[in-house]
N, C-alpha and C. Protein backbone atom coordinates (compact mmCIF):
# COMPACT_ATOMS: atom_id res chain seq x y z
N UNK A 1 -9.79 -60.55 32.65
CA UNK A 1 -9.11 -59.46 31.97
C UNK A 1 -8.06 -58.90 32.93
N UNK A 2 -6.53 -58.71 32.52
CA UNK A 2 -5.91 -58.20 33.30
C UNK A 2 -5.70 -56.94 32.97
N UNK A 3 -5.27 -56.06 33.73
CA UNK A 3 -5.41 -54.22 33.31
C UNK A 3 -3.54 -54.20 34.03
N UNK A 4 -3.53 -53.25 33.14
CA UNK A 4 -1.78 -52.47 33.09
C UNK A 4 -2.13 -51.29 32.66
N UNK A 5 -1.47 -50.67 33.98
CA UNK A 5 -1.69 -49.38 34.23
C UNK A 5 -0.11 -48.92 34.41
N UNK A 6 0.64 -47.98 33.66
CA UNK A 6 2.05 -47.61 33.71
C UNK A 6 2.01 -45.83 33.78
N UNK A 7 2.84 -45.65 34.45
CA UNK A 7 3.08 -43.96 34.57
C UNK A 7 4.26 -43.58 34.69
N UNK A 8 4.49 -42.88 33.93
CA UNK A 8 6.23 -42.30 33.12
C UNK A 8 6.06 -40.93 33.83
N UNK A 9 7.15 -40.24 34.82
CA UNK A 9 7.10 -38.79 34.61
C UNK A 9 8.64 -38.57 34.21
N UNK A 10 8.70 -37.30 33.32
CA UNK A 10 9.89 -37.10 32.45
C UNK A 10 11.31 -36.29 33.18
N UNK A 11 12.01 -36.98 32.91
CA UNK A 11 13.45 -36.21 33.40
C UNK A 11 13.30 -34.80 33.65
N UNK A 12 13.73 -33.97 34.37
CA UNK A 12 13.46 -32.41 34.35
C UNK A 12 15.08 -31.71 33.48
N UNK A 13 15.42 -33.01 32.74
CA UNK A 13 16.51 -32.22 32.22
C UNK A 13 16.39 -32.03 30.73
N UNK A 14 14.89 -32.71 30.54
CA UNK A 14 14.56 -32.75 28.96
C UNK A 14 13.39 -31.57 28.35
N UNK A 15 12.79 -31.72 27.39
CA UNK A 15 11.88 -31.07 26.90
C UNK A 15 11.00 -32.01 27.40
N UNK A 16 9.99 -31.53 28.62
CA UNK A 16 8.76 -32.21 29.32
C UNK A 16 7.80 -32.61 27.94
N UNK A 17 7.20 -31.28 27.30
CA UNK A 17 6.43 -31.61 26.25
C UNK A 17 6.89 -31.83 25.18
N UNK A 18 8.07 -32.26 24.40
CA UNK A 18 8.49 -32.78 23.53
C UNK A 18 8.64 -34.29 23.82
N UNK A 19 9.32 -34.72 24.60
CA UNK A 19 9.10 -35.93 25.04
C UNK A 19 7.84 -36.60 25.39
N UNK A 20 7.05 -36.14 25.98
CA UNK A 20 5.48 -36.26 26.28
C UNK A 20 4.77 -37.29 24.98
N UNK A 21 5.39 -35.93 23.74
CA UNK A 21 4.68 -36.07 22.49
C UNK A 21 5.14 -37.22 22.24
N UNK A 22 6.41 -37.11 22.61
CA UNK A 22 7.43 -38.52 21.76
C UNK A 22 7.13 -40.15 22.62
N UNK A 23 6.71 -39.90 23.56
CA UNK A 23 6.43 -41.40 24.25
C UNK A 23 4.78 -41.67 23.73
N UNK A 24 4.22 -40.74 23.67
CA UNK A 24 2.58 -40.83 23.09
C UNK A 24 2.61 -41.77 21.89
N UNK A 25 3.55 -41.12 20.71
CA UNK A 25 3.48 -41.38 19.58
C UNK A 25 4.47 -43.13 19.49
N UNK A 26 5.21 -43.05 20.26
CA UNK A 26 6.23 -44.69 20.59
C UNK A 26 4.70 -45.74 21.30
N UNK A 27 4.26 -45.31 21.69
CA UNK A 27 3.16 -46.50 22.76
C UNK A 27 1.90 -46.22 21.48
N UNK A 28 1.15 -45.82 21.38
CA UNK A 28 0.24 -45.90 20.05
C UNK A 28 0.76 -46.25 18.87
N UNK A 29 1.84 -46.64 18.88
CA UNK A 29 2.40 -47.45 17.64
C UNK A 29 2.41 -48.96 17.82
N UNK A 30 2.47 -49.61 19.36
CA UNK A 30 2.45 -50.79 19.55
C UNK A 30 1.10 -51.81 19.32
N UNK A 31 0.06 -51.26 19.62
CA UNK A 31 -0.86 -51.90 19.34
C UNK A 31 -1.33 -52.65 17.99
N UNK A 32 -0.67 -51.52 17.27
CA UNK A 32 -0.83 -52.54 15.60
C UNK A 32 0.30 -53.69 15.55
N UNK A 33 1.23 -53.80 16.28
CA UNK A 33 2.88 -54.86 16.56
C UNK A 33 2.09 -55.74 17.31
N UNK A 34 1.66 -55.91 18.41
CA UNK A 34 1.07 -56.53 19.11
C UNK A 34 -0.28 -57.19 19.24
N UNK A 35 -0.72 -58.89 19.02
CA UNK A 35 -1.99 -59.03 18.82
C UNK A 35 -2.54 -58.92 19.88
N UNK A 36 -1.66 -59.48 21.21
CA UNK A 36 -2.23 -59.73 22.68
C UNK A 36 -2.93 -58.45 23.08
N UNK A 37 -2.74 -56.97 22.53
CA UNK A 37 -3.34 -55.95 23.47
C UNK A 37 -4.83 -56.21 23.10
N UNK A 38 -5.65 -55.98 23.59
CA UNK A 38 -7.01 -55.98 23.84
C UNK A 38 -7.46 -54.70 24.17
N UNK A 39 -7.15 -53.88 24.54
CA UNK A 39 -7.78 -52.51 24.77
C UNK A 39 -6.20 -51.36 25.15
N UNK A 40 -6.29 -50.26 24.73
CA UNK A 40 -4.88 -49.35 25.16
C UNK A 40 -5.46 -48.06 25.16
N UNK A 41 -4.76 -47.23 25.91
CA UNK A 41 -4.86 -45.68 25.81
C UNK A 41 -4.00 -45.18 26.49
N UNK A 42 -3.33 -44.21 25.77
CA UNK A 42 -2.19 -43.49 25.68
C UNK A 42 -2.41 -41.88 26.14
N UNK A 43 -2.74 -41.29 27.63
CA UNK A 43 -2.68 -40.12 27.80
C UNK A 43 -2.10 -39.18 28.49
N UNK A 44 -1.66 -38.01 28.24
CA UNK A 44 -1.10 -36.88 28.07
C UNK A 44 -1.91 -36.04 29.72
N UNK A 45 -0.34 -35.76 30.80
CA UNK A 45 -1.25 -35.31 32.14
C UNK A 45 -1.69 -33.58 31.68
N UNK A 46 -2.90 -33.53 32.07
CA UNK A 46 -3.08 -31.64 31.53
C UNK A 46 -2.94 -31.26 33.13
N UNK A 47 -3.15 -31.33 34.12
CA UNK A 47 -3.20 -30.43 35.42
C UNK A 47 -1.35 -30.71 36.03
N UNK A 48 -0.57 -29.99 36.23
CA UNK A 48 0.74 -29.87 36.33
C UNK A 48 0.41 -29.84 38.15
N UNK A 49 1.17 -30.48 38.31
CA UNK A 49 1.03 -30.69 39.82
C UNK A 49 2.41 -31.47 40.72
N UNK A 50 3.10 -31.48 41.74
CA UNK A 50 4.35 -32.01 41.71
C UNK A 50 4.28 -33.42 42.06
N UNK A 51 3.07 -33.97 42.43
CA UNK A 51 2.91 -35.42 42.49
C UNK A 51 2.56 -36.10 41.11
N UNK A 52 1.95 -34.92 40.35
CA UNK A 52 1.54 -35.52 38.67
C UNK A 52 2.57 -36.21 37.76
N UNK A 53 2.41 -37.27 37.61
CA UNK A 53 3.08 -38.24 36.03
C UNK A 53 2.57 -37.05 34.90
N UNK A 54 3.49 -37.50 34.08
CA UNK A 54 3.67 -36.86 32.81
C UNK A 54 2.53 -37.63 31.56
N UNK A 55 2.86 -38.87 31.48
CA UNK A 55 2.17 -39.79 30.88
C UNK A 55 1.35 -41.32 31.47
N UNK A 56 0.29 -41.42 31.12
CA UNK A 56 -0.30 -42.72 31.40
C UNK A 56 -0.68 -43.95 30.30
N UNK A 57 -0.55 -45.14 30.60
CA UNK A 57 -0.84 -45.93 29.74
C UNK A 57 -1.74 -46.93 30.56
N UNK A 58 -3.17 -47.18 29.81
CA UNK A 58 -4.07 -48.05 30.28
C UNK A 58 -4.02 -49.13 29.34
N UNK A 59 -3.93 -50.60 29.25
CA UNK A 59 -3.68 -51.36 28.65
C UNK A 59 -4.42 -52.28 29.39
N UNK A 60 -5.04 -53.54 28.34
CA UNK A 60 -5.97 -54.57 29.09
C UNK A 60 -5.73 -56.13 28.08
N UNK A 61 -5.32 -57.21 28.87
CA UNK A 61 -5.23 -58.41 28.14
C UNK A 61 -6.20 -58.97 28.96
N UNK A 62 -6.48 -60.38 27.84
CA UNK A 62 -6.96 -61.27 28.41
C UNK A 62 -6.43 -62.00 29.28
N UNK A 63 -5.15 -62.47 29.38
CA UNK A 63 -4.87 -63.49 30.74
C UNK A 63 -3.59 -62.94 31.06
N UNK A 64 -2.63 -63.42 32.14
CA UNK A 64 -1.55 -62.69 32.45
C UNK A 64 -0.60 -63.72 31.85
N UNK A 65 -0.35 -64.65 30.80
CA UNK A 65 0.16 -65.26 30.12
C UNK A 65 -0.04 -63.95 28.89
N UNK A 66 -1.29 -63.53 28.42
CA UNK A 66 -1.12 -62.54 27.40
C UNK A 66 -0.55 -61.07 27.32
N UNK A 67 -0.15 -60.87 28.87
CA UNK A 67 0.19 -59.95 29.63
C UNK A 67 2.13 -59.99 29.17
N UNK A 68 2.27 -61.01 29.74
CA UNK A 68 3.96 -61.37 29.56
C UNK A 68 4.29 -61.70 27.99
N UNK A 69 3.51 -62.34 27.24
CA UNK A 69 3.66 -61.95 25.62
C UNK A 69 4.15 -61.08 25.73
N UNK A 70 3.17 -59.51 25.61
CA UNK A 70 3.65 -58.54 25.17
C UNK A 70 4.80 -58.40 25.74
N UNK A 71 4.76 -58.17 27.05
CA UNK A 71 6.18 -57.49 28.24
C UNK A 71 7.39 -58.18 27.08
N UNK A 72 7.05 -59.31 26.87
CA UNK A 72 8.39 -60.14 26.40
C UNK A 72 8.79 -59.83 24.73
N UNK A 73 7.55 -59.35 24.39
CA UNK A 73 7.58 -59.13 22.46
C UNK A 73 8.53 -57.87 22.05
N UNK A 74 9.35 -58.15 21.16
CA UNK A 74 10.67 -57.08 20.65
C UNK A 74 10.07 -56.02 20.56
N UNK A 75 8.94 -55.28 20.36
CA UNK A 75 9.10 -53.96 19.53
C UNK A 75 8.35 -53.53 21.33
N UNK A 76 7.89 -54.31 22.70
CA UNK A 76 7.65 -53.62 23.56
C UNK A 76 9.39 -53.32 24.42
N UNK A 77 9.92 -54.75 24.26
CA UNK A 77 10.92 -54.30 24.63
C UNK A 77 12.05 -53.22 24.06
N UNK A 78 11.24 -52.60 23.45
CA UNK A 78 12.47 -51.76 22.27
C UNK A 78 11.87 -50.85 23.37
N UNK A 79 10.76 -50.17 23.49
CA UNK A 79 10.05 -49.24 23.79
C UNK A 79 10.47 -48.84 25.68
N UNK A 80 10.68 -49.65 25.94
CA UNK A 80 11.64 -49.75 27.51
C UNK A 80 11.95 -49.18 27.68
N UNK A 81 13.41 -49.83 26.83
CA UNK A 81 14.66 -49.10 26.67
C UNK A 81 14.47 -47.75 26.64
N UNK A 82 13.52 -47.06 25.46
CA UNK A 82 13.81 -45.71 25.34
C UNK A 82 12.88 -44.96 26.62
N UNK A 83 12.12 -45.74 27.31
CA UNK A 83 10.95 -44.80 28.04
C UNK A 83 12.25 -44.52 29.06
N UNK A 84 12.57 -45.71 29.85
CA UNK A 84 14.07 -45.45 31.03
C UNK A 84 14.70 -44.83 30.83
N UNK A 85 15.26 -44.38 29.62
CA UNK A 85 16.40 -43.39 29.28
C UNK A 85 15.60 -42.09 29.42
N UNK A 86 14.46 -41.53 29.22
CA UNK A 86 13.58 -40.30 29.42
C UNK A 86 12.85 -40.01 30.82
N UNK A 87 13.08 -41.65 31.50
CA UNK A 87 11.80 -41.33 32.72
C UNK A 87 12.55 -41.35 33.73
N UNK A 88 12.59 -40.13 34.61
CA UNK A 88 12.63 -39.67 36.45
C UNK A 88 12.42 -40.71 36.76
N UNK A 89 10.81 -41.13 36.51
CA UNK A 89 10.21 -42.57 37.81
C UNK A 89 9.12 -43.10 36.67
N UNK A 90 9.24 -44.65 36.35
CA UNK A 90 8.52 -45.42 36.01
C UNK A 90 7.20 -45.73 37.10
N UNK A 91 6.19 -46.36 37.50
CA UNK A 91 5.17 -46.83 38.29
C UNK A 91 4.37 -47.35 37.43
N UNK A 92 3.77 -48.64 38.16
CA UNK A 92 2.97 -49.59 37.68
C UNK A 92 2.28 -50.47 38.49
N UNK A 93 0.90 -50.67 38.07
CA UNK A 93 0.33 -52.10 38.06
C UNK A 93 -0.60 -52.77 37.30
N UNK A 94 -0.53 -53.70 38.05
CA UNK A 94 -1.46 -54.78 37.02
C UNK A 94 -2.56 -55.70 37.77
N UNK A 95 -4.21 -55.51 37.54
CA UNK A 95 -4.85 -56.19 38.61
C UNK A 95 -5.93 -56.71 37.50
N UNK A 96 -6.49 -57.73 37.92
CA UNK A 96 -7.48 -57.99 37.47
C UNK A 96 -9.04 -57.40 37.03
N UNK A 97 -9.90 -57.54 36.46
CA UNK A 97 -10.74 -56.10 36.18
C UNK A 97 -11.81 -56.70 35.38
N UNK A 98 -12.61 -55.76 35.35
CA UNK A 98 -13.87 -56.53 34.49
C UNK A 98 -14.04 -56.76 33.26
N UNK A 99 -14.24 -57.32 32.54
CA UNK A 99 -13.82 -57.94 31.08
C UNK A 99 -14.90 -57.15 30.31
């Protein structure tokens, strides 16, 4: 099982919690587009802190061939596009994990 772990924190020139809402509701829409996801969760940071991300995404495939599907499938790459245009700092990884 591979695990993808992504963390968005939001421009300080936008609506923090409007956007928040709006990347929540863009990433919980993919899982029904996508067969490869295997497990997802989409959450919202509550303790405000200046090292704190805004948003997290836990995501889990079966192999890292099912991993690059998605990365590569249109409606994730749509979703990119718009997170970069909203996000300060993207961060990520991806490790292997218990199935």
């Amino acid at each position: 099982m591979i695990v993808h772990v992504v963390m968005f924190k939001v421009r300080d020139d936008l609506d923090r919690e409007a956007v928040k809402r709006e990347i929540k509701a863009r990433l919980d829409a993919l899982p029904a587009k996508i067969d490869v996801i295997r497990r997802w969760e989409v959450g919202l940071n509550v303790v405000a802190s200046p090292r704190a991300y805004d948003v997290a995404l836990i995501a889990a495939f079966d192999s890292l061939e099912a991993l690059q599907t998605y990365q590569q499938h249109p409606d994730h790459v749509a979703q990119v596009e718009y997170l970069k245009s909203v996000s300060a700092s993207i961060v990520a990884v991806d490790y292997e994990g218990a199935g």
